[in-house]
Protein backbone atom coordinates (compact mmCIF):
# COMPACT_ATOMS: atom_id res chain seq x y z
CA UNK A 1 -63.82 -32.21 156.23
CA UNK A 2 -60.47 -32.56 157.97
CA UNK A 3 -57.62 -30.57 157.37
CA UNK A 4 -55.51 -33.22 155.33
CA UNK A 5 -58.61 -32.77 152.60
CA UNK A 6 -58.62 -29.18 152.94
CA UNK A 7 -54.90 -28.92 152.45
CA UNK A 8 -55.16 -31.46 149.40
CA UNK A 9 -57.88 -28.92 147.88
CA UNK A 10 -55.72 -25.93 148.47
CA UNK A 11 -52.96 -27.49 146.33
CA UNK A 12 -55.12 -28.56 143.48
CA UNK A 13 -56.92 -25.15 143.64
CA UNK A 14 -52.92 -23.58 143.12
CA UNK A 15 -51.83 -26.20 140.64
CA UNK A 16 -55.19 -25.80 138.45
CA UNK A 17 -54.32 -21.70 138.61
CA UNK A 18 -51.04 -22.27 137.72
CA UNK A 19 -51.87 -24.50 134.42
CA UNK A 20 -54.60 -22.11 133.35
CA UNK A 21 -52.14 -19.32 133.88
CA UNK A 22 -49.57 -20.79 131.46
CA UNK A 23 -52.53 -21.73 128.52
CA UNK A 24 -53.36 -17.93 128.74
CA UNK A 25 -50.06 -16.74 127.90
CA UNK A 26 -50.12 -17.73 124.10
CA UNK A 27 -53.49 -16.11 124.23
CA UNK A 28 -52.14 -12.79 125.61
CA UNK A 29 -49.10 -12.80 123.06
CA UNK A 30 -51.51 -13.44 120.38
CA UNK A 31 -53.23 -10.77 121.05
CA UNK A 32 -50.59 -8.43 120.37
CA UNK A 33 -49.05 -8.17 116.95
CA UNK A 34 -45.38 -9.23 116.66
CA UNK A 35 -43.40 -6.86 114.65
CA UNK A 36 -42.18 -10.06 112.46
CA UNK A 37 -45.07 -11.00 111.33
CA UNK A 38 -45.74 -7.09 109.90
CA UNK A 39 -46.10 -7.37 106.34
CA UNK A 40 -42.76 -5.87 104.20
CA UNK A 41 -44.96 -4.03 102.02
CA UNK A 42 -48.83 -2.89 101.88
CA UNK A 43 -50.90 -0.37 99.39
CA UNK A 44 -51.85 3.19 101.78
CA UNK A 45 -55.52 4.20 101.39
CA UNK A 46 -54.27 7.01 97.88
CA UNK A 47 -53.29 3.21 96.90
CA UNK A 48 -49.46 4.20 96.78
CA UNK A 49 -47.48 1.07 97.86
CA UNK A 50 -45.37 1.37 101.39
CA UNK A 51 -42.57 -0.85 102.62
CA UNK A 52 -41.80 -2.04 106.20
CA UNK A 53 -39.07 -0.18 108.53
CA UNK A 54 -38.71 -2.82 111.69
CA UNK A 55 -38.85 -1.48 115.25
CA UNK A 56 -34.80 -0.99 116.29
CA UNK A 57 -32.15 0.90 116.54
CA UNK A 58 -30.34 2.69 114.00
CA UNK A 59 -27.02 5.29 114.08
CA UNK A 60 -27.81 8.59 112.51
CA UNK A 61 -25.55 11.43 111.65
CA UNK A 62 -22.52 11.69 110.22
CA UNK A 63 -20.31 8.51 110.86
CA UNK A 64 -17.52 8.89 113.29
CA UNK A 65 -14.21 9.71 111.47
CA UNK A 66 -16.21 11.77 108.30
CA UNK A 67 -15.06 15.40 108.57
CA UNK A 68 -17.30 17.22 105.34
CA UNK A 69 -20.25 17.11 107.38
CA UNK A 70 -22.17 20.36 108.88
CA UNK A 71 -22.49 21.48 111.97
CA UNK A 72 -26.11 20.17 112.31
CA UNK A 73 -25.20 17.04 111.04
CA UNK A 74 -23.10 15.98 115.02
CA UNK A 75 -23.22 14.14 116.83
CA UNK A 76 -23.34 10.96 115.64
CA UNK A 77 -26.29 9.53 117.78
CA UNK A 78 -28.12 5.94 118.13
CA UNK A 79 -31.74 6.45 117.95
CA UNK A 80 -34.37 3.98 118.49
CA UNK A 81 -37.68 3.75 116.18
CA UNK A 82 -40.76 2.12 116.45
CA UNK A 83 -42.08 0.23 113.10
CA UNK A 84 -43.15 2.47 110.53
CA UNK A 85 -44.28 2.13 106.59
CA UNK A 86 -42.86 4.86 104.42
CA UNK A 87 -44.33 5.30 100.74
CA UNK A 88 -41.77 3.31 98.46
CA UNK A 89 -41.61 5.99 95.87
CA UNK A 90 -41.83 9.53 96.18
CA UNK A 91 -45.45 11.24 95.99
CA UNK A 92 -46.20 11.40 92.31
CA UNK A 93 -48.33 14.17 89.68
CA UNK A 94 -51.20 11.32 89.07
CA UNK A 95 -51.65 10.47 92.92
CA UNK A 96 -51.62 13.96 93.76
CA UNK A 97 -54.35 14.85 90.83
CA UNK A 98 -56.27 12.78 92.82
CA UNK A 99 -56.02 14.65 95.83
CA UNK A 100 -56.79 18.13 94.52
CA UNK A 101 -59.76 16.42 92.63
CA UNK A 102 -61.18 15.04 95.81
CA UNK A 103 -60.59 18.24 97.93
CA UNK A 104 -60.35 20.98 96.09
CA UNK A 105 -56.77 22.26 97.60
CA UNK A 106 -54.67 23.83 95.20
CA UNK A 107 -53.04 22.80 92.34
CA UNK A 108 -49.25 22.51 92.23
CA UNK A 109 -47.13 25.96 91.36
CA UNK A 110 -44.34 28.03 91.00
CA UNK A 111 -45.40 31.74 92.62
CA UNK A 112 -42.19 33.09 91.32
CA UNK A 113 -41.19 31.34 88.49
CA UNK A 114 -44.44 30.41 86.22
CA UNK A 115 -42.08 28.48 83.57
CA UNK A 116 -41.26 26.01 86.19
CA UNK A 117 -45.32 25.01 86.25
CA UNK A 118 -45.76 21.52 85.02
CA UNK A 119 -49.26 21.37 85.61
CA UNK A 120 -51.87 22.79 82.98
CA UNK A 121 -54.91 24.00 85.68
CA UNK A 122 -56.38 20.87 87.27
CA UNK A 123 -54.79 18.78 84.57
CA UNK A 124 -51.57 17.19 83.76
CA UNK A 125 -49.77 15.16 80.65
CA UNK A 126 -49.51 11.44 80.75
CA UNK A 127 -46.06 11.41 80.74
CA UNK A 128 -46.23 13.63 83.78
CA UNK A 129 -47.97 11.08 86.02
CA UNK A 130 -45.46 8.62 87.47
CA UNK A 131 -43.18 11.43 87.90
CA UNK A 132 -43.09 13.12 91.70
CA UNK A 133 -44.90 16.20 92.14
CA UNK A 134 -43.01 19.76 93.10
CA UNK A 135 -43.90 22.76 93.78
CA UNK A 136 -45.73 21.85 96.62
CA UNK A 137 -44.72 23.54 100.39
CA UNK A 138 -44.85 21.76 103.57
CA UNK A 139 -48.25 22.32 104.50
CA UNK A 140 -49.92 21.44 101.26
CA UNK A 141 -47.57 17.79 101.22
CA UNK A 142 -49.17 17.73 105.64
CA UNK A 143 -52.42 17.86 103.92
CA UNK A 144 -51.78 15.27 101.31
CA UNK A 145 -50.50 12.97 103.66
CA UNK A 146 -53.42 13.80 105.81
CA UNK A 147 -55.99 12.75 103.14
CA UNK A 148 -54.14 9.81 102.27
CA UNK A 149 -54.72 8.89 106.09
CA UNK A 150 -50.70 8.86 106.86
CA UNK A 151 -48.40 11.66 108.15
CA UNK A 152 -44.76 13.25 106.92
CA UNK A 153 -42.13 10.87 108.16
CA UNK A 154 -39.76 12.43 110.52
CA UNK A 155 -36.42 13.30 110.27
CA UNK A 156 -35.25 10.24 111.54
CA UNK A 157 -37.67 7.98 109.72
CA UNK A 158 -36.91 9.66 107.13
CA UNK A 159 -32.96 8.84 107.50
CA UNK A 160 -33.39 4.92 108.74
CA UNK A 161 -35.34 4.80 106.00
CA UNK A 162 -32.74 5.49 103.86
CA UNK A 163 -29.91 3.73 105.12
CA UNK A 164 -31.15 1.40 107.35
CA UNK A 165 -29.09 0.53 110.21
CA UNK A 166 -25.89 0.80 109.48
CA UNK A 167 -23.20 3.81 108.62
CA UNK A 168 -23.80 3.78 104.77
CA UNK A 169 -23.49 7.51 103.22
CA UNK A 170 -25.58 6.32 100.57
CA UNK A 171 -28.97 4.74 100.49
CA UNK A 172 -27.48 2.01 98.30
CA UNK A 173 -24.02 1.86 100.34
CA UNK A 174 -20.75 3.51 99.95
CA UNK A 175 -20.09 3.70 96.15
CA UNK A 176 -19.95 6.67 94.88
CA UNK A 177 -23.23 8.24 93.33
CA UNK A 178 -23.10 7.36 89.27
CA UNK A 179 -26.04 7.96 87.00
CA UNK A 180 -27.11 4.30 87.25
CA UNK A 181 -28.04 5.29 91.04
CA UNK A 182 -30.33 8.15 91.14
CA UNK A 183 -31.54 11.55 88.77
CA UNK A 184 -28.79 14.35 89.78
CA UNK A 185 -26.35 16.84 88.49
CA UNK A 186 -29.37 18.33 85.76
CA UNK A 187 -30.35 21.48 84.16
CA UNK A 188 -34.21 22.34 84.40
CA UNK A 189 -35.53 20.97 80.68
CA UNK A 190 -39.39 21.02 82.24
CA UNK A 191 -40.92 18.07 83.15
CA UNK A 192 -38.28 15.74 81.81
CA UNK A 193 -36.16 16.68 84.12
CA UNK A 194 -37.83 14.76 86.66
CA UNK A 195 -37.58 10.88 86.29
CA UNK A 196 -40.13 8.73 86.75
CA UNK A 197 -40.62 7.07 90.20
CA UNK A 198 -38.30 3.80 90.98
CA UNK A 199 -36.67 4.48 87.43
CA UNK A 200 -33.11 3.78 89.80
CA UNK A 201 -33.25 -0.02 90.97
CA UNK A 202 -29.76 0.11 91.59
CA UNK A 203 -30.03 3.29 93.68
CA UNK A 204 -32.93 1.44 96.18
CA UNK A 205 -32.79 1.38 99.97
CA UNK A 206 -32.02 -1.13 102.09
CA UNK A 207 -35.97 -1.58 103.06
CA UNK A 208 -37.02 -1.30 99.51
CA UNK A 209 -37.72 2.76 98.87
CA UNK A 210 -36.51 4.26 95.65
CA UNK A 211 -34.99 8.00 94.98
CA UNK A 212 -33.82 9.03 98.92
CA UNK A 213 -31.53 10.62 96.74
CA UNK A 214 -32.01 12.36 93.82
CA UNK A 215 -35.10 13.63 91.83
CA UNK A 216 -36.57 15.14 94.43
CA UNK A 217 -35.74 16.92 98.04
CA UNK A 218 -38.30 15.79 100.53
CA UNK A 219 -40.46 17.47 102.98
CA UNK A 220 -40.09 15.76 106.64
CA UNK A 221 -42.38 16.90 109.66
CA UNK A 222 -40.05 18.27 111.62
CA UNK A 223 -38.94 22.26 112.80
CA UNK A 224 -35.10 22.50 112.06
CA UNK A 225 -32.95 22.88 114.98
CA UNK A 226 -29.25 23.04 113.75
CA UNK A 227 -28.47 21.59 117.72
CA UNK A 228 -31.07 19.68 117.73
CA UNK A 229 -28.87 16.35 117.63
CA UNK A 230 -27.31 17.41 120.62
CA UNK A 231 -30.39 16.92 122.54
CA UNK A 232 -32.16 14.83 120.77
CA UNK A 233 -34.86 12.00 122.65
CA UNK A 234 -33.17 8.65 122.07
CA UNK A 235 -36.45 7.09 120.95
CA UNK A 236 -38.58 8.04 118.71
CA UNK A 237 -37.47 11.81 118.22
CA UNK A 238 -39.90 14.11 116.49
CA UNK A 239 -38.04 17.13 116.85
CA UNK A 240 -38.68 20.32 118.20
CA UNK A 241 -42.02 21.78 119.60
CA UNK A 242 -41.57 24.25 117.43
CA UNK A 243 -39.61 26.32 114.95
CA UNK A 244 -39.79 28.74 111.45
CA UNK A 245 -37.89 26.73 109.39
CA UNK A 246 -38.90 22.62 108.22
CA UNK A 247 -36.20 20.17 107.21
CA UNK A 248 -35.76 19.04 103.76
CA UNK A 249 -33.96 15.79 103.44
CA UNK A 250 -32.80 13.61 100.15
CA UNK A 251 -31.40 15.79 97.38
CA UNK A 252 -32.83 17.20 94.26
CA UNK A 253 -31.95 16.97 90.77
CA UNK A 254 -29.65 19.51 90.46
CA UNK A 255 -27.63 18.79 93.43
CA UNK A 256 -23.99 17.73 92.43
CA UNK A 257 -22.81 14.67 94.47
CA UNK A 258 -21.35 16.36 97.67
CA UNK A 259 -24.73 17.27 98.83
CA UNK A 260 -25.90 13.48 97.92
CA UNK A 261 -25.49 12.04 101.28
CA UNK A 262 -28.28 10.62 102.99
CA UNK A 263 -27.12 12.83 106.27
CA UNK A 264 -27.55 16.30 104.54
CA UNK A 265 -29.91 18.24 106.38
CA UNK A 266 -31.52 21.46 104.82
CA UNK A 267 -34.09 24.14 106.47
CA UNK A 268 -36.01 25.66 104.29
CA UNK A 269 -39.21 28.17 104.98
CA UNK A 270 -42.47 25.76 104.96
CA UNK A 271 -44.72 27.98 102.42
CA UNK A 272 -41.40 27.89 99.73
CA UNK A 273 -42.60 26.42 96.75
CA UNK A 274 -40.20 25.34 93.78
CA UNK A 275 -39.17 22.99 91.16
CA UNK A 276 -36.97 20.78 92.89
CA UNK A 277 -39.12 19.74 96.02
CA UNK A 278 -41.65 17.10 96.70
CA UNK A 279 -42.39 14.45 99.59
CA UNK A 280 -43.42 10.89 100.64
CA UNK A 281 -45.52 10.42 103.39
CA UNK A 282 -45.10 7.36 106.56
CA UNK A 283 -47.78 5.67 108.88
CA UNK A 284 -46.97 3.87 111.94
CA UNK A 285 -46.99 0.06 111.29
CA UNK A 286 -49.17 -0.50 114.70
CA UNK A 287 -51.71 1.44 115.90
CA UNK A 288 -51.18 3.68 119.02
């Protein structure tokens, strides 16, 4: 064979890599899923429905120039998420039933205040089932979340959730908070003063999740750290190692509208248990 052949084999042998090299590469991005083509909403294994946050970046805090914020609510700070589902509507009595029927954990009270029970033992009224659960602590919504094969969101799911990605102080924008928007500013009248899940259409985030404000405070997974903003990890912040107090986020419905803003942070000790508390739980969109 002389060397012009050899030469001439040498350059088909490159050009032949080359061309199988480029066919490959739609093989290679198929192979991983593309964040677009993530469905906006799917049903979670307790068969609550969960809507889509995209991979991004979002600002959280209080807005540059807003002065009633508190001191754990600075700096303002762009934060970077990977995709996530969060539940759509809080976590309510029925799907919770379920839970304590399938494990056995514990049902639902008030240790100090027995006329804020809603539940009857391991029972509860019809009219009681669409609306969110309380007096539940942090570790008994964990082990929901846990059964339901999902996790608490964290603080900063929790807020992107609620007002996407841009400065809005509410989840539905910058209006003011009116009763067409979310359950707030009530007296305790027993289980009626809880609404029923997604009862505020009007009040909606941008992603599609009903009452991040209102009804309801929230259990997030994180330890509260009133600096913690100041050092927080620019992506995908989970807060600190470790702590005594969890952060509530959302408001409740008794909370007047000051406190209504989606950047209102609250610790609170993780075995409290009262009226005016419940959760939603998240799941990463992609598996790790």
């Amino acid at each position: 064979m002389d060397v012009r052949t050899v030469l001439s084999l040498v350059v088909f042998v490159l050009f032949l890599s080359a061309v199988l090299a480029i066919l490959a590469i739609p093989t290679l991005a198929a192979s991983s899923p593309d964040p677009k083509e993530l469905p906006i909403e799917i049903i979670g294994q307790d068969g609550a429905p969960m809507v889509l946050v995209p991979a991004g970046l979002f600002p959280m805090g209080v807005p540059a120039g807003d002065r009633d914020g508190g001191r754990d609510e600075y700096p303002r700070h762009e934060v970077y998420l990977d995709a996530f589902y969060i539940d759509k509507y809080e976590v309510t009595n029925g799907r919770y039933l379920a839970f304590v029927k399938a494990t056995g954990h514990r049902v639902p009270q008030n240790p100090k205040n027995p006329t804020r029970n809603l539940w009857q033992g391991v029972a509860i009224s019809e009219s009681l089932t669409d609306r969110p659960v309380v007096n539940v602590d942090w570790y008994d919504a964990e082990a929901y979340c846990q059964w339901a094969g999902k996790r608490l969101p964290t603080e900063a799911e929790w807020e992107k959730a609620a007002k996407g990605t841009e400065d809005r102080r509410f989840p539905w924008g910058n209006v003011e908070p009116t009763a067409k928007h979310l359950n707030y500013n009530q007296q305790w009248i027993g289980e009626k003063t809880l609404m029923p899940v997604g009862s505020y259409e009007a009040g909606k985030s941008p992603y599609g999740a009903y009452d991040m404000a209102g009804n309801v405070w929230e259990w997030v997974a994180d330890w509260y750290d009133p600096t913690y903003y100041e050092k927080s990890p620019a992506k995908n912040p989970k807060g600190p190692e470790t702590g005594t107090h969890k952060v509530l986020r959302s408001s409740g419905w008794q909370v007047e509208t000051p406190l209504v803003r989606i950047f209102t942070r609250v610790k609170s000790d993780p075995t409290i248990r009262n009226e005016s508390t419940g959760f939603r739980c998240a799941k990463d969109a992609v598996a790790k």
